[in-house]
C-alpha atoms as a PDB file:
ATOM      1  CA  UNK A   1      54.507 -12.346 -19.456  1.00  0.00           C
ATOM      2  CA  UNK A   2      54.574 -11.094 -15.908  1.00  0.00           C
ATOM      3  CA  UNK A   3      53.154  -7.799 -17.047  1.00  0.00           C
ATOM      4  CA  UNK A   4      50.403  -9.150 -19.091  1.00  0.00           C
ATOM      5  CA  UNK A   5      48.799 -10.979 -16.151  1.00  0.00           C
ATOM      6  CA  UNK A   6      49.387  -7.407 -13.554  1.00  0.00           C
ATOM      7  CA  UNK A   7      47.465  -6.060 -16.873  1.00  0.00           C
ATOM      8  CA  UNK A   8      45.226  -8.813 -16.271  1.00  0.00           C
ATOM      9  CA  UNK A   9      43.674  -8.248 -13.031  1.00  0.00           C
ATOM     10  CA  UNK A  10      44.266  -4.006 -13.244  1.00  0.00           C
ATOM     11  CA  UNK A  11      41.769  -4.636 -15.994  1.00  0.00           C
ATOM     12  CA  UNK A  12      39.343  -7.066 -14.157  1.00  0.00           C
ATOM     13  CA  UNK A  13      39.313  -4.777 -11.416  1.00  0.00           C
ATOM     14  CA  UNK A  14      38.147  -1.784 -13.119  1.00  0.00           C
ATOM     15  CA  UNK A  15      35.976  -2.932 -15.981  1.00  0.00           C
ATOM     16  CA  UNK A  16      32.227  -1.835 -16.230  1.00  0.00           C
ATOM     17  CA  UNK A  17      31.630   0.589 -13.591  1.00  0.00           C
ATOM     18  CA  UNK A  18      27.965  -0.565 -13.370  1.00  0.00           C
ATOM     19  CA  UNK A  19      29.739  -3.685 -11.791  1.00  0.00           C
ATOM     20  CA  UNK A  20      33.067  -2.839  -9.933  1.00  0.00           C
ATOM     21  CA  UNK A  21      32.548   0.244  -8.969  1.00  0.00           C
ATOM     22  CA  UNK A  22      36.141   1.693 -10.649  1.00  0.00           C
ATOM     23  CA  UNK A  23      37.123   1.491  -6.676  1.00  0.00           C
ATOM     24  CA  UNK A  24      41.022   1.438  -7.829  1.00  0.00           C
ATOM     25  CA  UNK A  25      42.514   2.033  -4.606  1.00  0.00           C
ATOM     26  CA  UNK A  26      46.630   2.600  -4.173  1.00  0.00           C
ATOM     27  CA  UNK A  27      46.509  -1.066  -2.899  1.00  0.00           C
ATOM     28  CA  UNK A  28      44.849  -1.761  -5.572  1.00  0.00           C
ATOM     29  CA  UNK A  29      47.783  -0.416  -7.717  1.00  0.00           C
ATOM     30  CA  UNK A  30      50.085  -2.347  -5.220  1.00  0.00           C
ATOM     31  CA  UNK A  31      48.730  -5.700  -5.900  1.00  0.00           C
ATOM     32  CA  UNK A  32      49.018  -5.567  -9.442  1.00  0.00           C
ATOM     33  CA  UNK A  33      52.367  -4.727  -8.696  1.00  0.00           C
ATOM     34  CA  UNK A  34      52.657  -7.119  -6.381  1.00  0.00           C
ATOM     35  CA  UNK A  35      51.410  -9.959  -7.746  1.00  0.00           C
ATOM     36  CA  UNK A  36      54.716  -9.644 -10.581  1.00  0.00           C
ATOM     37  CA  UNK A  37      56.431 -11.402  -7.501  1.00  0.00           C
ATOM     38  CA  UNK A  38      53.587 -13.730  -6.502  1.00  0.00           C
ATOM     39  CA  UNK A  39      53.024 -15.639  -9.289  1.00  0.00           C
ATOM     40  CA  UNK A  40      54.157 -19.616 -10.032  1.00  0.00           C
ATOM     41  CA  UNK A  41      57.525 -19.551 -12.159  1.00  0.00           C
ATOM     42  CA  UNK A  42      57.184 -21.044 -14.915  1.00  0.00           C
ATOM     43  CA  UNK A  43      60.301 -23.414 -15.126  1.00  0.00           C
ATOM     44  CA  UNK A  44      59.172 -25.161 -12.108  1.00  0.00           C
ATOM     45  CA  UNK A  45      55.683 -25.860 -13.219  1.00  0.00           C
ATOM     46  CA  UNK A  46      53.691 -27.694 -16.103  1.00  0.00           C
ATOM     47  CA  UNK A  47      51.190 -27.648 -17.234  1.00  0.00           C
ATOM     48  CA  UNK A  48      50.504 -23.764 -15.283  1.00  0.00           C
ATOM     49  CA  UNK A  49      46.758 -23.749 -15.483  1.00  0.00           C
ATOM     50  CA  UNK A  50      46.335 -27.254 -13.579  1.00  0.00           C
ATOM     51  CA  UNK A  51      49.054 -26.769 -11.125  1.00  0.00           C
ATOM     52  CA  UNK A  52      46.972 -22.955 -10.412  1.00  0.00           C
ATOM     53  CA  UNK A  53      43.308 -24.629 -10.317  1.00  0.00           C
ATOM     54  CA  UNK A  54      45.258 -27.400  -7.862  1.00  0.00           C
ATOM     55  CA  UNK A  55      46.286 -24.773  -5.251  1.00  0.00           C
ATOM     56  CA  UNK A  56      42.588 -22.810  -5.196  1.00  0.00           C
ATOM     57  CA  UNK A  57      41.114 -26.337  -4.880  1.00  0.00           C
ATOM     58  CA  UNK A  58      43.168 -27.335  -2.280  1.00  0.00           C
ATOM     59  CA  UNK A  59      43.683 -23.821  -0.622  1.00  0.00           C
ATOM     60  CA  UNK A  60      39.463 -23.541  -0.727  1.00  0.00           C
ATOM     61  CA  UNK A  61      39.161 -27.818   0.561  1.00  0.00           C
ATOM     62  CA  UNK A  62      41.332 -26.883   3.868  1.00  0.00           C
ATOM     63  CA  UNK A  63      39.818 -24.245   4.781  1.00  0.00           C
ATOM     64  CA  UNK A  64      36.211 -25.558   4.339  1.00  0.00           C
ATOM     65  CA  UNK A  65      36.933 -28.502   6.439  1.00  0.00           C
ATOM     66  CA  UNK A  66      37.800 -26.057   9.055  1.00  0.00           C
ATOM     67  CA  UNK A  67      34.823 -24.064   9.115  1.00  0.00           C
ATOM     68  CA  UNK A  68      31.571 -24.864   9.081  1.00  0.00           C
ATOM     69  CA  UNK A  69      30.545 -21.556   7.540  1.00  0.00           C
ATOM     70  CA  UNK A  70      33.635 -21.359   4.755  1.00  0.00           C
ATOM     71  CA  UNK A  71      31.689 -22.099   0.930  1.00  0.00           C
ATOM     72  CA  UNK A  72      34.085 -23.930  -0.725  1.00  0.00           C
ATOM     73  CA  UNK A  73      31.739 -23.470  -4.037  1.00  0.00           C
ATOM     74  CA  UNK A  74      32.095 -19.412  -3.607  1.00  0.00           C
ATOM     75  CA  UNK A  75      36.641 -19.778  -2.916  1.00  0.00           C
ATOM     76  CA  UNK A  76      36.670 -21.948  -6.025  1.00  0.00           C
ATOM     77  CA  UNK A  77      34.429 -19.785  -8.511  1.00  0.00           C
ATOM     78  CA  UNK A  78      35.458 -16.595  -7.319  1.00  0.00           C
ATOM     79  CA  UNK A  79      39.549 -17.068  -7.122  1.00  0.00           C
ATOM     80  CA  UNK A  80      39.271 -19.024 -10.625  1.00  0.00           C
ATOM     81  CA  UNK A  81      36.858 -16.651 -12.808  1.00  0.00           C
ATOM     82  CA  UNK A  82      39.811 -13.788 -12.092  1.00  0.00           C
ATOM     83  CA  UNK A  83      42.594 -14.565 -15.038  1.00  0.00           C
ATOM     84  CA  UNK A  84      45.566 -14.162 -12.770  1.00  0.00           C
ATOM     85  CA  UNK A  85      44.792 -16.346  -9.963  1.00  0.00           C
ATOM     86  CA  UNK A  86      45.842 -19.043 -12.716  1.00  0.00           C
ATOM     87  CA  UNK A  87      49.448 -18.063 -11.809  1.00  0.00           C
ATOM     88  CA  UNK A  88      49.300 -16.734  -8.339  1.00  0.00           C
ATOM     89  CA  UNK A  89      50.463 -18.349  -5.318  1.00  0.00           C
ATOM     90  CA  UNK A  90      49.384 -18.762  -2.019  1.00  0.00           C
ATOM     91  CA  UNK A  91      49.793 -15.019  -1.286  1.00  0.00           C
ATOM     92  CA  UNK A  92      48.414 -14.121  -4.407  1.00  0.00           C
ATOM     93  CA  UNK A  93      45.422 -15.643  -3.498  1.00  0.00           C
ATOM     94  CA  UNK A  94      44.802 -13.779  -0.603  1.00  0.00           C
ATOM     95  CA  UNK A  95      45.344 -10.887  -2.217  1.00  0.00           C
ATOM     96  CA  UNK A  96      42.734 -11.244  -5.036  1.00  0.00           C
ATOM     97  CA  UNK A  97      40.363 -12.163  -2.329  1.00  0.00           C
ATOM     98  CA  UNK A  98      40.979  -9.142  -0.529  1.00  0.00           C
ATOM     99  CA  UNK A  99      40.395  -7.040  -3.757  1.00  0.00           C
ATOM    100  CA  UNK A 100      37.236  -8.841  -4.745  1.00  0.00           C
ATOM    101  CA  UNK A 101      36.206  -8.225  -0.794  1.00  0.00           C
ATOM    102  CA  UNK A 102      37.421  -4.405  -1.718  1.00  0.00           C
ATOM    103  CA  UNK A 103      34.833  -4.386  -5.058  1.00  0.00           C
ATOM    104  CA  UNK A 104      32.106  -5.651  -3.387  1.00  0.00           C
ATOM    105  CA  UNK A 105      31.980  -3.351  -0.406  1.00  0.00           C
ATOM    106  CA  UNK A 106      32.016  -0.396  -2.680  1.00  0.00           C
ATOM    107  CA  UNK A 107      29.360  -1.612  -4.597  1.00  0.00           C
ATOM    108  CA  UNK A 108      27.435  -2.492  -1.778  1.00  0.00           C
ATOM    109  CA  UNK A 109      28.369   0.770  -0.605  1.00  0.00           C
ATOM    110  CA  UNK A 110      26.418   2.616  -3.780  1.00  0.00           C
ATOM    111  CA  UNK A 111      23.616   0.491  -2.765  1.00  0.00           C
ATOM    112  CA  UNK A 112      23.021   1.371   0.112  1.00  0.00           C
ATOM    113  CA  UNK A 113      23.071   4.926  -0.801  1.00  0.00           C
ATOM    114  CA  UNK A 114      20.797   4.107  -3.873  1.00  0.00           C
ATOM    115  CA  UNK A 115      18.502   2.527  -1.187  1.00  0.00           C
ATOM    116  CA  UNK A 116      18.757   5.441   1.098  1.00  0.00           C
ATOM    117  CA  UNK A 117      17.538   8.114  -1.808  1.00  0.00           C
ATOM    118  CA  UNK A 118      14.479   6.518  -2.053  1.00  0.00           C
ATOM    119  CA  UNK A 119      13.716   5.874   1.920  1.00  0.00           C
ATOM    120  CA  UNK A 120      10.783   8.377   2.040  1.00  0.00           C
ATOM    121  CA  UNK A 121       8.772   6.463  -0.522  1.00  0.00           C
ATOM    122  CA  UNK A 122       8.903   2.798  -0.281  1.00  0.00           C
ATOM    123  CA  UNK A 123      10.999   1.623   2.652  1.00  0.00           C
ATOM    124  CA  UNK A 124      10.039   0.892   6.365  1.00  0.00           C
ATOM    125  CA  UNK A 125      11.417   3.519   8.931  1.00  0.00           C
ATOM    126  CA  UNK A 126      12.756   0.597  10.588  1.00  0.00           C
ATOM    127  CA  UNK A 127      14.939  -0.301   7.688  1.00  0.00           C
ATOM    128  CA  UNK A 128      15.969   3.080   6.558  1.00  0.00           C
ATOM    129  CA  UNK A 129      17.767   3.098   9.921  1.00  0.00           C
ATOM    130  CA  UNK A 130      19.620  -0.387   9.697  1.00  0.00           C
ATOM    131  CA  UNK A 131      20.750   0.937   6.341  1.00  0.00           C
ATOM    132  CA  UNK A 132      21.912   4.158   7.681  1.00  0.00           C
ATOM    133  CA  UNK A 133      23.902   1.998  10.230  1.00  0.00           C
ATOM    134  CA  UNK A 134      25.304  -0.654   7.444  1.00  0.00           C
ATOM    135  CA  UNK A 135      26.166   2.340   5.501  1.00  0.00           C
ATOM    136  CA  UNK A 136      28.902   3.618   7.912  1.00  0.00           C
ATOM    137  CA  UNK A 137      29.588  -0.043   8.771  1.00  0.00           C
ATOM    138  CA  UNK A 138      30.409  -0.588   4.818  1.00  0.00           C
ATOM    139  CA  UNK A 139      32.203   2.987   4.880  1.00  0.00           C
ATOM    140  CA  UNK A 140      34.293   1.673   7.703  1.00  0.00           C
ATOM    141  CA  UNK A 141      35.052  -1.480   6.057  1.00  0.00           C
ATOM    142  CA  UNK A 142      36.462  -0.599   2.960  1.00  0.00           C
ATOM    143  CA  UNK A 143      39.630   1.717   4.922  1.00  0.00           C
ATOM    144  CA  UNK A 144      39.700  -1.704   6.974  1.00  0.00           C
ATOM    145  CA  UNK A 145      40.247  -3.722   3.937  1.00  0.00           C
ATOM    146  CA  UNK A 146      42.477  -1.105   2.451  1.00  0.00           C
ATOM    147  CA  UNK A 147      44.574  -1.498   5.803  1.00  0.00           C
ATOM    148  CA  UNK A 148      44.311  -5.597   5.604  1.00  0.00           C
ATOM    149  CA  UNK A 149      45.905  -5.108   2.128  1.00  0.00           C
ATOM    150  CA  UNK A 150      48.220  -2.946   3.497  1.00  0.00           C
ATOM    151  CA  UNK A 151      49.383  -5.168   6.085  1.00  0.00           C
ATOM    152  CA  UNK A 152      49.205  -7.842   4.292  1.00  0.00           C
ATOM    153  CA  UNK A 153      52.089  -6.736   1.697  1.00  0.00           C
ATOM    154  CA  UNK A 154      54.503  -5.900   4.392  1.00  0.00           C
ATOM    155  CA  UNK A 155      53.770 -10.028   5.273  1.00  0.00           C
ATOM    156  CA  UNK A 156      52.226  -8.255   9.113  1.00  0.00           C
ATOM    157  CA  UNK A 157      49.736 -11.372   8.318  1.00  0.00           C
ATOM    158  CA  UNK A 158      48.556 -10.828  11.856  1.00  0.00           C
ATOM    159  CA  UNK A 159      47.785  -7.836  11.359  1.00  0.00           C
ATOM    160  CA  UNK A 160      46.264  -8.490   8.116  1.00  0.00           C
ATOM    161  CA  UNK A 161      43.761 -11.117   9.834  1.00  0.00           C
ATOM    162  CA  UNK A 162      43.031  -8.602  12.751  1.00  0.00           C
ATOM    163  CA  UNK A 163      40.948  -6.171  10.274  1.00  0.00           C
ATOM    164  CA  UNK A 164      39.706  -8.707   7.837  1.00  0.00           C
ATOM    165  CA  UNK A 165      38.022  -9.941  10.931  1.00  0.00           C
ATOM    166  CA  UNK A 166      36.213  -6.792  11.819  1.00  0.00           C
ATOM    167  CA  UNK A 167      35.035  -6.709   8.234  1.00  0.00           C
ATOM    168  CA  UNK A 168      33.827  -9.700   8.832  1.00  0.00           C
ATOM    169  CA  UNK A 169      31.577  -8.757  11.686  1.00  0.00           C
ATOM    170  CA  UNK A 170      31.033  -5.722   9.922  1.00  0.00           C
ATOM    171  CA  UNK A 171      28.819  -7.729   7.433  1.00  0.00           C
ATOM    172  CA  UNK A 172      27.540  -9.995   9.696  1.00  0.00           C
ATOM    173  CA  UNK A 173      26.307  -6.422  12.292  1.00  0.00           C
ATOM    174  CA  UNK A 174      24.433  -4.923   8.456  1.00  0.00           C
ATOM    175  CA  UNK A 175      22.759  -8.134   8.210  1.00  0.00           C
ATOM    176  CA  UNK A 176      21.877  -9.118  12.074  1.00  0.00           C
ATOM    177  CA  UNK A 177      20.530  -5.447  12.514  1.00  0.00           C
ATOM    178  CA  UNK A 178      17.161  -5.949  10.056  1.00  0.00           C
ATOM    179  CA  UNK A 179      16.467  -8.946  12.427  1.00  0.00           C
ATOM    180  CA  UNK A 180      16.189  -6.343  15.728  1.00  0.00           C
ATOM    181  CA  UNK A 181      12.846  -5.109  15.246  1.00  0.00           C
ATOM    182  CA  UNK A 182      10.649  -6.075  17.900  1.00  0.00           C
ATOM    183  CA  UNK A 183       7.639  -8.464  16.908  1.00  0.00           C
ATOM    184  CA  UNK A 184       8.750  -8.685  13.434  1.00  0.00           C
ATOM    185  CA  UNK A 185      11.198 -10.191  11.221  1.00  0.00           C
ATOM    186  CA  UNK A 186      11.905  -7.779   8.442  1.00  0.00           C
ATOM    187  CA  UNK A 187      13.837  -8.846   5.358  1.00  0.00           C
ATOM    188  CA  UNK A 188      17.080  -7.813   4.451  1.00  0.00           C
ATOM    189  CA  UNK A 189      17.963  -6.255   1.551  1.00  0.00           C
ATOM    190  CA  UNK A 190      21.909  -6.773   1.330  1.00  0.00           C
ATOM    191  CA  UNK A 191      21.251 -10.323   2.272  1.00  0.00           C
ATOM    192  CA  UNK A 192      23.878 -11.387  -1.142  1.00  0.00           C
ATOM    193  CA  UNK A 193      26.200  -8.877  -0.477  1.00  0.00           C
ATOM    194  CA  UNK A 194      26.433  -8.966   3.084  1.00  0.00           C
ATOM    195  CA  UNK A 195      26.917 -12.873   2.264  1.00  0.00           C
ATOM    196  CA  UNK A 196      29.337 -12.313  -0.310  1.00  0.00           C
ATOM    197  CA  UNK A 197      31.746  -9.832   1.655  1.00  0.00           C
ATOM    198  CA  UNK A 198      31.980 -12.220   4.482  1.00  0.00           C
ATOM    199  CA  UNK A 199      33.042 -15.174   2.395  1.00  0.00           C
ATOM    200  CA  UNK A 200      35.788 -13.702   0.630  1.00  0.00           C
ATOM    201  CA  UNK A 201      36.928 -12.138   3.903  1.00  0.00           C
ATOM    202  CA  UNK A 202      36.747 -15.032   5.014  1.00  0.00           C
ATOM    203  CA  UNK A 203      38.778 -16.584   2.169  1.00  0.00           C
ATOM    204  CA  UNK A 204      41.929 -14.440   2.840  1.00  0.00           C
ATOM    205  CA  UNK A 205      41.261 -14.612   6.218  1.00  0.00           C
ATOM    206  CA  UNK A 206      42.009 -18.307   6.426  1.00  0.00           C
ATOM    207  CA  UNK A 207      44.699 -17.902   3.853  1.00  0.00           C
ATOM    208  CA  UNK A 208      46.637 -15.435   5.957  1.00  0.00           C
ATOM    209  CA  UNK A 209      45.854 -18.116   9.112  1.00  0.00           C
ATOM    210  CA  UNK A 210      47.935 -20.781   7.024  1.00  0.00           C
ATOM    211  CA  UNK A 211      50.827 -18.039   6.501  1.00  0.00           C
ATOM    212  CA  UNK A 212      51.211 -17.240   9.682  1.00  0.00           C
ATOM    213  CA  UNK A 213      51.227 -21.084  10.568  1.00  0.00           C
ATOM    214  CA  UNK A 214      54.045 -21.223   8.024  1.00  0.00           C
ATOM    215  CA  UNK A 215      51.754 -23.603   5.693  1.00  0.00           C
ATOM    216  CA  UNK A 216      53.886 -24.243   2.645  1.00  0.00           C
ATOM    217  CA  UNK A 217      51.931 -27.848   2.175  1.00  0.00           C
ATOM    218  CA  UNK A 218      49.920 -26.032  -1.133  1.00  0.00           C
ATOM    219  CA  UNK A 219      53.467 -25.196  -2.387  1.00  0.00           C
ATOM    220  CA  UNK A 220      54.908 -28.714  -1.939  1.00  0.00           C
ATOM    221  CA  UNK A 221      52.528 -30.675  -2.951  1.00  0.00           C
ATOM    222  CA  UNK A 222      51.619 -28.767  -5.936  1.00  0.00           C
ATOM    223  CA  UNK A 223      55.407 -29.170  -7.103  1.00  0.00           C
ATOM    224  CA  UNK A 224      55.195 -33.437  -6.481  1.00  0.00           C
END
């Protein structure tokens, strides 16, 4: 069983290229290896699929009520709509956000490039340059991410929180930098995915904040 759900997400992770990117990193390799040791045991839980959707609703409640800018609506449909979080744990969580965070910023990545390739035809000078700039911010981010995974399976949760952070800003820097240009507001472009890669930061982010608290409250009352 513990195979087929490392199967699972391997699978999620890399299906239509259009979509994911096929960014299959060696973390990414490491979490579905990972994730053999993160996930609920069976004899102490039933019925699994309840007890799973419990801890992402819970895990995604606290950490709304302690951010303003936390969407609980994006923790809940993004950890459930990936098969394995159905089993994982608290960690396990974290993890899966991290790799969704991972996905998106290569495929933002390819769109920025996409964008760039057609900057002498259609796109304001201004904006060519805040994509050049989001471009090595995204570049950037995904070794940072690849680092926060990193840490994050050696349980350095510090660590882990220190570069999802600066991804963070990262996507907040892309999006802030199409509002510079003097007497004008010009539209982003990566509005949704600058969006998207801060809230699942964000997501393990305030995960790894209630492991290094030494939350187990999830665990505990999920088990009651």
């Amino acid at each position: 069983m513990n195979f087929i759900l490392e199967l699972h997400i391997f699978l999620y992770m890399s299906k239509k290229p259009e979509e994911t990117m096929h960014h299959i990193s060696f973390f990414s390799i490491s979490l579905c290896c990972c994730l053999f040791f993160l996930i609920i045991p069976h004899e102490n839980f039933s019925p699994i699929t309840a007890i799973s959707v419990d801890i992402i609703n819970q895990t995604c409640r606290r950490c709304a009520d302690e951010s303003h800018v936390f969407s609980y609506d994006l923790c809940t449909t993004s950890l459930q709509a990936v098969p394995v979080s159905h089993v994982a744990n608290l960690q396990g969580l974290a993890l899966i956000a991290m790799e969704l965070a991972l996905n998106n910023a290569s495929n933002t990545l390819q769109i920025i490039k996409n964008y760039l390739l057609m900057s002498n035809e259609s796109l304001d000078p201004f904006v060519v340059v805040c994509l050049k700039d989001c471009l090595q911010l995204y570049s950037d981010g995904i070794t940072t991410l690849e680092d926060a995974e990193g840490a994050f399976l050696g349980e350095h949760y510090d660590n882990a929180n220190i570069c999802l952070s600066a991804v963070t800003e990262a996507s907040s820097t892309c999006e802030e930098g199409f509002k510079e240009k003097e007497g004008e507001v010009l539209p982003s472009p990566l509005t949704n995915e600058n969006y998207n890669l801060f809230q699942l930061c964000d997501i393990a982010l305030c995960i790894g904040h209630l492991l290094t608290l030494g939350s187990t409250f999830l665990m505990r009352s999920s088990a009651t």
